[in-house]
Protein backbone atom coordinates (compact mmCIF):
# COMPACT_ATOMS: atom_id res chain seq x y z
CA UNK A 1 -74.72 13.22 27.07
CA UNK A 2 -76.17 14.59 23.87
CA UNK A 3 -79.71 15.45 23.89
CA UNK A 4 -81.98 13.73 21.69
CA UNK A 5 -83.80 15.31 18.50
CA UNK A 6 -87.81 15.80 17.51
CA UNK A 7 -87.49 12.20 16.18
CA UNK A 8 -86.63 10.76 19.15
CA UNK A 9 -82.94 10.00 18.19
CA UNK A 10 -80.03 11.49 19.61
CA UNK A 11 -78.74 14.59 18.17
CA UNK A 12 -75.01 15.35 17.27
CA UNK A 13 -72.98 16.68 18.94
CA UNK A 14 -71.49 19.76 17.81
CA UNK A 15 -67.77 18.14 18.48
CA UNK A 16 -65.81 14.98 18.58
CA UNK A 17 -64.40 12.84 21.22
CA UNK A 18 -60.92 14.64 20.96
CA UNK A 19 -62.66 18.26 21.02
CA UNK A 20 -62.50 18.65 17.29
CA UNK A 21 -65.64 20.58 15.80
CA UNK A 22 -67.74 18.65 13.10
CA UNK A 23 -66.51 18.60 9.75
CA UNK A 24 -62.43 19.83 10.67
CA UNK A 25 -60.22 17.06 10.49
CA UNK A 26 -57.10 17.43 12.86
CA UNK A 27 -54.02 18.79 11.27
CA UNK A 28 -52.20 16.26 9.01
CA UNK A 29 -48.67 15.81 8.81
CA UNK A 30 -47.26 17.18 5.32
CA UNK A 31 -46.94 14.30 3.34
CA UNK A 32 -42.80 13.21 2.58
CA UNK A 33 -41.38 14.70 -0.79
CA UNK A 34 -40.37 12.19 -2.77
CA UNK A 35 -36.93 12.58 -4.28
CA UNK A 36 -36.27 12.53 -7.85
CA UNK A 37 -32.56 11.19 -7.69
CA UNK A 38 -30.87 10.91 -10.78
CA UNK A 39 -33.86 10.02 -13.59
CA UNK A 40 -34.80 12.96 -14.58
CA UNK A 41 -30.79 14.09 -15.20
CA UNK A 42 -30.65 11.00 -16.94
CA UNK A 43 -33.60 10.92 -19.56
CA UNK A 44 -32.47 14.86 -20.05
CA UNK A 45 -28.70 13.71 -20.91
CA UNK A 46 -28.88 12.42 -24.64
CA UNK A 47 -30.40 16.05 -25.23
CA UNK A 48 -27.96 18.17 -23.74
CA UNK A 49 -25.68 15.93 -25.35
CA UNK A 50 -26.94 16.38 -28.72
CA UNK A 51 -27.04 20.10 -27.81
CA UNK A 52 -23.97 20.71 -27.11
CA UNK A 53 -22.02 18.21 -30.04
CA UNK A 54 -23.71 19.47 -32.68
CA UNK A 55 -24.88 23.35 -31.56
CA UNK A 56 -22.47 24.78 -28.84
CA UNK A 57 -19.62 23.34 -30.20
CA UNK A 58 -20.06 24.22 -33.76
CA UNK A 59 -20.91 27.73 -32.57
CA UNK A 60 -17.81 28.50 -30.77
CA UNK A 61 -15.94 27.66 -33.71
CA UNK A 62 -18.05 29.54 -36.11
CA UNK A 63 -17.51 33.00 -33.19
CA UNK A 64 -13.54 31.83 -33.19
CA UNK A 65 -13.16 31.36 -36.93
CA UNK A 66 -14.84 34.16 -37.35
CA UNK A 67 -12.68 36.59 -35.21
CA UNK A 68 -9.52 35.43 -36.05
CA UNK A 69 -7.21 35.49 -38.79
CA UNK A 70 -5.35 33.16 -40.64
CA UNK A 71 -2.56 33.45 -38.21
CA UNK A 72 -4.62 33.10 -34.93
CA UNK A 73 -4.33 36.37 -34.09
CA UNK A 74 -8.04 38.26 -32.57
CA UNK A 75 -9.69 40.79 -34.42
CA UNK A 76 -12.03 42.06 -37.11
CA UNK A 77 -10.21 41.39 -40.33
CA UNK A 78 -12.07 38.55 -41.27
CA UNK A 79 -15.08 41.13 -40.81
CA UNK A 80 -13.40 43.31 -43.07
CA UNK A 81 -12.63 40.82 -45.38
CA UNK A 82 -16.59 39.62 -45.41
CA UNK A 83 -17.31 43.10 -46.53
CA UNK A 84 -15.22 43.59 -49.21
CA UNK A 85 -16.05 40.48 -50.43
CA UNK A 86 -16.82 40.40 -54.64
CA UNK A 87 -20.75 39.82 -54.69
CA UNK A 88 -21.23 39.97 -50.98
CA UNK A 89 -23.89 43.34 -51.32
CA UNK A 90 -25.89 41.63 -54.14
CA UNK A 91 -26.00 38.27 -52.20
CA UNK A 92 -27.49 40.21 -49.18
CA UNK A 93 -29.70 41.92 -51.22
CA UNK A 94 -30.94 38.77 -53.15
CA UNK A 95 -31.19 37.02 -49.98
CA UNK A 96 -33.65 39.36 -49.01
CA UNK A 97 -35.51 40.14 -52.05
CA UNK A 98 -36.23 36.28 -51.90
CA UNK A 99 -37.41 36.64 -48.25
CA UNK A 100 -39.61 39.80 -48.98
CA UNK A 101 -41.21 37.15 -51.72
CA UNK A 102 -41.08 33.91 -50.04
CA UNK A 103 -42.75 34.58 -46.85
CA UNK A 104 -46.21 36.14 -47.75
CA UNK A 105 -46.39 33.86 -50.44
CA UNK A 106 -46.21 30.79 -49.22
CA UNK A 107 -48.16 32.34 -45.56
CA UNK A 108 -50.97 33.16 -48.01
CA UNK A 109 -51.11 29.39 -49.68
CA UNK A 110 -50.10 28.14 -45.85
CA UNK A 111 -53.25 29.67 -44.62
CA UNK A 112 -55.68 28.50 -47.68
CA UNK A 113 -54.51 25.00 -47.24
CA UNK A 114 -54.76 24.82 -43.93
CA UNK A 115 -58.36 26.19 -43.74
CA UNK A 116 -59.49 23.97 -46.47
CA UNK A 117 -58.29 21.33 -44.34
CA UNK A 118 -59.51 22.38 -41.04
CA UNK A 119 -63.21 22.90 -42.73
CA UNK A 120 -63.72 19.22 -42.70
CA UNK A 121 -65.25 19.13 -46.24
CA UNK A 122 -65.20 15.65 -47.96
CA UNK A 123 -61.73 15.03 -48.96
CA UNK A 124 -60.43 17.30 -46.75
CA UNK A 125 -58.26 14.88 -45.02
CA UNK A 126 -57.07 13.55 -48.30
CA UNK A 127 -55.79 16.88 -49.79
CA UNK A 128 -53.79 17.13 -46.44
CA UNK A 129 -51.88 14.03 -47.17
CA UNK A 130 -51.26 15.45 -51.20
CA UNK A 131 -50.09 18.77 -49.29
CA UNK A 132 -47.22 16.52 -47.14
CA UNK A 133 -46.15 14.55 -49.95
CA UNK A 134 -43.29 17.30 -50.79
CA UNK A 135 -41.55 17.06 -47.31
CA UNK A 136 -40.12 13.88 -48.62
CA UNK A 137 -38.06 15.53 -51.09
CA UNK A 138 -35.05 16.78 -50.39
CA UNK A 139 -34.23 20.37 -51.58
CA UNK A 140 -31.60 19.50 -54.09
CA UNK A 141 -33.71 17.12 -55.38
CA UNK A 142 -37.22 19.68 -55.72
CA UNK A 143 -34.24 22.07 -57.42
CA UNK A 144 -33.52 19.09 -59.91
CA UNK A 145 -37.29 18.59 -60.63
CA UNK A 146 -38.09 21.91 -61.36
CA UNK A 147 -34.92 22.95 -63.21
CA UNK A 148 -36.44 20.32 -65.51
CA UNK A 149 -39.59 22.15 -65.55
CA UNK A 150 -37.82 25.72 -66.42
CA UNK A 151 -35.21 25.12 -68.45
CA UNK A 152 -35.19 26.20 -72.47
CA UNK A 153 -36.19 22.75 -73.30
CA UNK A 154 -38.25 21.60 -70.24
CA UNK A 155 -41.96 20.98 -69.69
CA UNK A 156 -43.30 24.22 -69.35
CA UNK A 157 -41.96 25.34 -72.53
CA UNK A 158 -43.03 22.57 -74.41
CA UNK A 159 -46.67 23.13 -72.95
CA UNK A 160 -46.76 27.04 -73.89
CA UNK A 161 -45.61 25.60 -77.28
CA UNK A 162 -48.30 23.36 -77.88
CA UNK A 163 -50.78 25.65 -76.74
CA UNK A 164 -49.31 28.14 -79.25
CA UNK A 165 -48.60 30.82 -76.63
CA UNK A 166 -45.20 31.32 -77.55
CA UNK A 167 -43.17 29.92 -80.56
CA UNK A 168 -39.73 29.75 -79.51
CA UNK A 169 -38.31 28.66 -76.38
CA UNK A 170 -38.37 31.38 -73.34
CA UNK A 171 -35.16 31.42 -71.56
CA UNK A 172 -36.45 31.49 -67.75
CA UNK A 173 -33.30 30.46 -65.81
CA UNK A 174 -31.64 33.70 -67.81
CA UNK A 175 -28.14 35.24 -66.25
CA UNK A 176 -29.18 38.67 -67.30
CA UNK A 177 -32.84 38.71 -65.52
CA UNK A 178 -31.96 37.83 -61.89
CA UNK A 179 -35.67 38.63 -60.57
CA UNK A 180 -36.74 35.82 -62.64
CA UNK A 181 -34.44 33.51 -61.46
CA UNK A 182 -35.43 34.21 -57.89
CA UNK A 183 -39.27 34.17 -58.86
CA UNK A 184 -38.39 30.30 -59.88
CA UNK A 185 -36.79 29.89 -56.70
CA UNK A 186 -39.39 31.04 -55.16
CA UNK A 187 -41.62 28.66 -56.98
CA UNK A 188 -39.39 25.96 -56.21
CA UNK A 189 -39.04 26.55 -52.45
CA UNK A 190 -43.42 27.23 -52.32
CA UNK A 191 -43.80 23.91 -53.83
CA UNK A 192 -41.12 22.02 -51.74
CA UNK A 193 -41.44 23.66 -48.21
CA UNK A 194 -45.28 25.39 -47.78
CA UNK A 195 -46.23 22.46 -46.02
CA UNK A 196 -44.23 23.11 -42.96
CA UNK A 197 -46.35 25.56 -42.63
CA UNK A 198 -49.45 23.93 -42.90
CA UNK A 199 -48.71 21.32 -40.55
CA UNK A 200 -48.22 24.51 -37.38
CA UNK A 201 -51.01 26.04 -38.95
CA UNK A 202 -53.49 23.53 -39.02
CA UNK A 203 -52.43 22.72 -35.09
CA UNK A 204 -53.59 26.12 -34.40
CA UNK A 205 -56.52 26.05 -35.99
CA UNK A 206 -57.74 22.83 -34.32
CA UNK A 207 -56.38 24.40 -31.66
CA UNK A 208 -59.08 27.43 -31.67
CA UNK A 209 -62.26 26.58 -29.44
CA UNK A 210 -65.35 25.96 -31.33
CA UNK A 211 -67.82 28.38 -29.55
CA UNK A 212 -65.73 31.41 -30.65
CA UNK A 213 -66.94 30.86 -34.20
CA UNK A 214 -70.36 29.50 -32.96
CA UNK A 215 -70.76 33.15 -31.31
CA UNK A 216 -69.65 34.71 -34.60
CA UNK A 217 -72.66 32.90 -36.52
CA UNK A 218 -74.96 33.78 -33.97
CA UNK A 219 -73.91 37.40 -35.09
CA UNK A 220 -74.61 36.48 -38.85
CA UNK A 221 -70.89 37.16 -39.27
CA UNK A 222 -69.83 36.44 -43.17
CA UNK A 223 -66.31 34.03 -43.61
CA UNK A 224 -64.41 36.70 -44.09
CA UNK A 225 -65.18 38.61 -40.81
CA UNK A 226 -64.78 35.37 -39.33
CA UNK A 227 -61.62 34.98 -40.83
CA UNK A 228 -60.27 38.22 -39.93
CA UNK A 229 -62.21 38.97 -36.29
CA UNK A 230 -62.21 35.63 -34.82
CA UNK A 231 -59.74 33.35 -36.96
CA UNK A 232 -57.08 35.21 -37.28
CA UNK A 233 -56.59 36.92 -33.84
CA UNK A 234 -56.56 33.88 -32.45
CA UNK A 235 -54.32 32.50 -34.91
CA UNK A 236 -51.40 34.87 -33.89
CA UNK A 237 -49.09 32.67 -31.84
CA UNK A 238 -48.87 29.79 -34.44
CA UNK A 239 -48.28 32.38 -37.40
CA UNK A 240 -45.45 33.93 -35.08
CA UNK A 241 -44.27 30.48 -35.02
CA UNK A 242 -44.77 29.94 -38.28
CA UNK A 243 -42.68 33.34 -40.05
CA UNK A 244 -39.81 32.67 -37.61
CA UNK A 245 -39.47 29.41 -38.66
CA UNK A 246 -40.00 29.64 -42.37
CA UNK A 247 -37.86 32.73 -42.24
CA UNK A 248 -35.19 31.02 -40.47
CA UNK A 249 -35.03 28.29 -43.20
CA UNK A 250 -35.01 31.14 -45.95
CA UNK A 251 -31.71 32.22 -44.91
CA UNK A 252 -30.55 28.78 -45.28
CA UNK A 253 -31.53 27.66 -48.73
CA UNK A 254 -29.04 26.87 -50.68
CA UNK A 255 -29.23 23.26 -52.89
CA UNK A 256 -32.63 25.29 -54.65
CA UNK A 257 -30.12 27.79 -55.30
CA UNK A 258 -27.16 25.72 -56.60
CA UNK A 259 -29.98 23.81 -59.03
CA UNK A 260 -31.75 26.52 -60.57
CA UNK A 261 -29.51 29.06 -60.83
CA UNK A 262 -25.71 27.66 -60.67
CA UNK A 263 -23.39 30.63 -60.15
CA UNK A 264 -25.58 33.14 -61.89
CA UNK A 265 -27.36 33.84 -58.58
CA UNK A 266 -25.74 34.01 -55.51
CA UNK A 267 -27.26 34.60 -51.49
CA UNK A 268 -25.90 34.29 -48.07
CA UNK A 269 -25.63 30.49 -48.19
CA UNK A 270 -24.15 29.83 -51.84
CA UNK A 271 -21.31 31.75 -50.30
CA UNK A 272 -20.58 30.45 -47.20
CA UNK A 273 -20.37 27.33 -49.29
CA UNK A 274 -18.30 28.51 -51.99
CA UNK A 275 -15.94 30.25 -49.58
CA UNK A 276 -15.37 27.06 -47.71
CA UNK A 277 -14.87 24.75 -51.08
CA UNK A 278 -14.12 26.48 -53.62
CA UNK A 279 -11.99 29.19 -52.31
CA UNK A 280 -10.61 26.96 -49.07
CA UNK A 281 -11.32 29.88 -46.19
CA UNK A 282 -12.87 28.23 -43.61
CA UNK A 283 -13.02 31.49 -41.62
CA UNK A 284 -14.86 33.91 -44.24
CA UNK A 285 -16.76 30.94 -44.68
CA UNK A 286 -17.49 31.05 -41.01
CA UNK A 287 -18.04 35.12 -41.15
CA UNK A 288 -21.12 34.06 -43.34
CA UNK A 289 -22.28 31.50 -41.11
CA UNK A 290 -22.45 34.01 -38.54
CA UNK A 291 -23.89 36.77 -40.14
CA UNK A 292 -26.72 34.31 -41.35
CA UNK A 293 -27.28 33.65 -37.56
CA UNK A 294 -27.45 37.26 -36.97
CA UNK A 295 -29.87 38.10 -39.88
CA UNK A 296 -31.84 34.89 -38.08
CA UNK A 297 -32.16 36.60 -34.52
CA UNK A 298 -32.70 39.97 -35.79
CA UNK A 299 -35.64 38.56 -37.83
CA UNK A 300 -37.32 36.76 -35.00
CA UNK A 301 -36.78 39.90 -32.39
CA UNK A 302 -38.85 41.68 -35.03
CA UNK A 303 -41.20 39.26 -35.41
CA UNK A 304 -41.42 38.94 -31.24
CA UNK A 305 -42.25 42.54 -31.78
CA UNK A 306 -44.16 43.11 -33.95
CA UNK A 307 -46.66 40.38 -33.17
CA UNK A 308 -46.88 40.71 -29.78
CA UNK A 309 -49.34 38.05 -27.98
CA UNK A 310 -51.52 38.54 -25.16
CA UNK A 311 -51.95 36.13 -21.94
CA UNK A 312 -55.64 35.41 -22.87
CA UNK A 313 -54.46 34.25 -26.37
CA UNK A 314 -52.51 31.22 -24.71
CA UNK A 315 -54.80 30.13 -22.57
């Protein structure tokens, strides 16, 4: 019988009827798992599907046209072949000569955009739809529009003209100056393609917490440190993102190529493409294929590298 309290009511009893203390519930039974069946295997399907028809498939060809020779037989003369190839150095080398230019260029505009758009200004938001409008142009299409722009008798010559900067008409898309056909490519591809960029980089930065940049002004830190102490470091996992992806894509231009430059200018992919068309061998043309891929991997274990990110930055 429990004894009662200073108030006159009866105190509680330190356990229950069953001999349970206070405040512990007995031991319940786990609760049943619930099985999954088949749903999840089937929602996953038209993905592995897709996967496998147009990835897996296509790559085991590629490796077996690649490794093989005309009569069937295994081996490496198809590598040897690829290597000897007329203009095969100087399309590796202006493959990469473009890369060297593309990617800090268009990461430097990337980044400007993208923080002019993240700063919430007035009109912010509008510039960020005049930044996507490009994406909806295909890149034969940009190559078309701004072969029109470089050629002998296209617009920009016609404007240096009338502003009496020149008098006769500068030859940009020249055979003989192949550094200036790749800065118009480069041009060309910034204009078309810089907006991928934006898009992952303007997720990150909404991405970044507020208070980081709330402690920096509470330091009297200037933009710039901001941008290079706060912004930035954070900002490391989307602009790994970012490089892989845009370098990835570098490798594969090719209709830019084919616009502004014809056969004067030649990289990995104008190649692969002429090998397959023009010259009818499917397997050198699948030798470049896979040596883009390589070049691909190789550039994204560097950039895994080389911008390594720490646990506290994904959080």
């Amino acid at each position: 019988m429990a004894e009662p309290d200073s108030t006159g009511g009866a105190a509680v009893s330190g356990t229950t009827s069953a001999g349970v203390p206070v405040g512990l519930e007995p031991d319940q039974p786990p609760a049943p798992r619930r099985r999954r069946g088949l749903a999840p295997y089937v929602l996953l399907a038209p993905s592995v599907v897709y996967l496998v028809v147009f990835f897996i498939v296509p790559l085991l060809q590629g490796l077996r046209l690649a490794f093989t020779g005309t009569g069937g037989q295994w081996g490496l003369a198809t590598v040897h072949q690829l290597l000897n190839d007329p203009g095969f150095w100087s399309s590796v080398w202006n493959t990469l000569i473009m890369l060297a230019i593309i990617l800090p260029v268009q990461l430097i505009l990337a980044l400007a955009m993208s923080l002019l758009v993240n700063s919430r200004l007035r009109g912010s938001a509008f510039w960020f739809y005049v930044y996507m409008l490009p994406l909806g142009i295909s890149d034969l299409t940009s190559g078309i529009i701004w072969y029109s722009i470089f050629t002998q008798q296209g617009w920009l010559n016609s404007v240096l003209q009338d502003l009496g900067l020149i008098h006769h008409p500068f030859i940009w898309l020249s055979y003989q100056h192949q550094l200036l056909i790749i800065a118009t490519i480069v041009v060309a591809e910034a204009w078309r393609s810089t907006s991928i960029i934006v898009i992952i980089l303007v997720g990150g930065l909404q991405a970044i917490p507020k208070e980081y940049s709330e402690a920096a002004d509470v330091f009297y830190a200037s933009p710039w440190q901001k941008l290079w102490h706060v912004t930035l470091p954070l900002l490391r996992p989307t602009l790994r993102t970012a490089l892989i992806l845009r370098t990835v894509l570098a490798f594969e231009v090719f209709a830019t190529v084919i616009a502004l430059a014809g056969s004067s200018l030649s990289v990995l992919a104008t190649k692969a493409n002429n090998a397959y068309t023009q010259y009818q061998e499917p397997h050198l043309a699948a030798a470049y294929g896979i040596l883009i891929m390589l070049l691909s991997l190789v550039s994204t274990a560097l950039f895994l590298v080389m911008l390594p990110v720490r646990t506290e930055q994904l959080q």
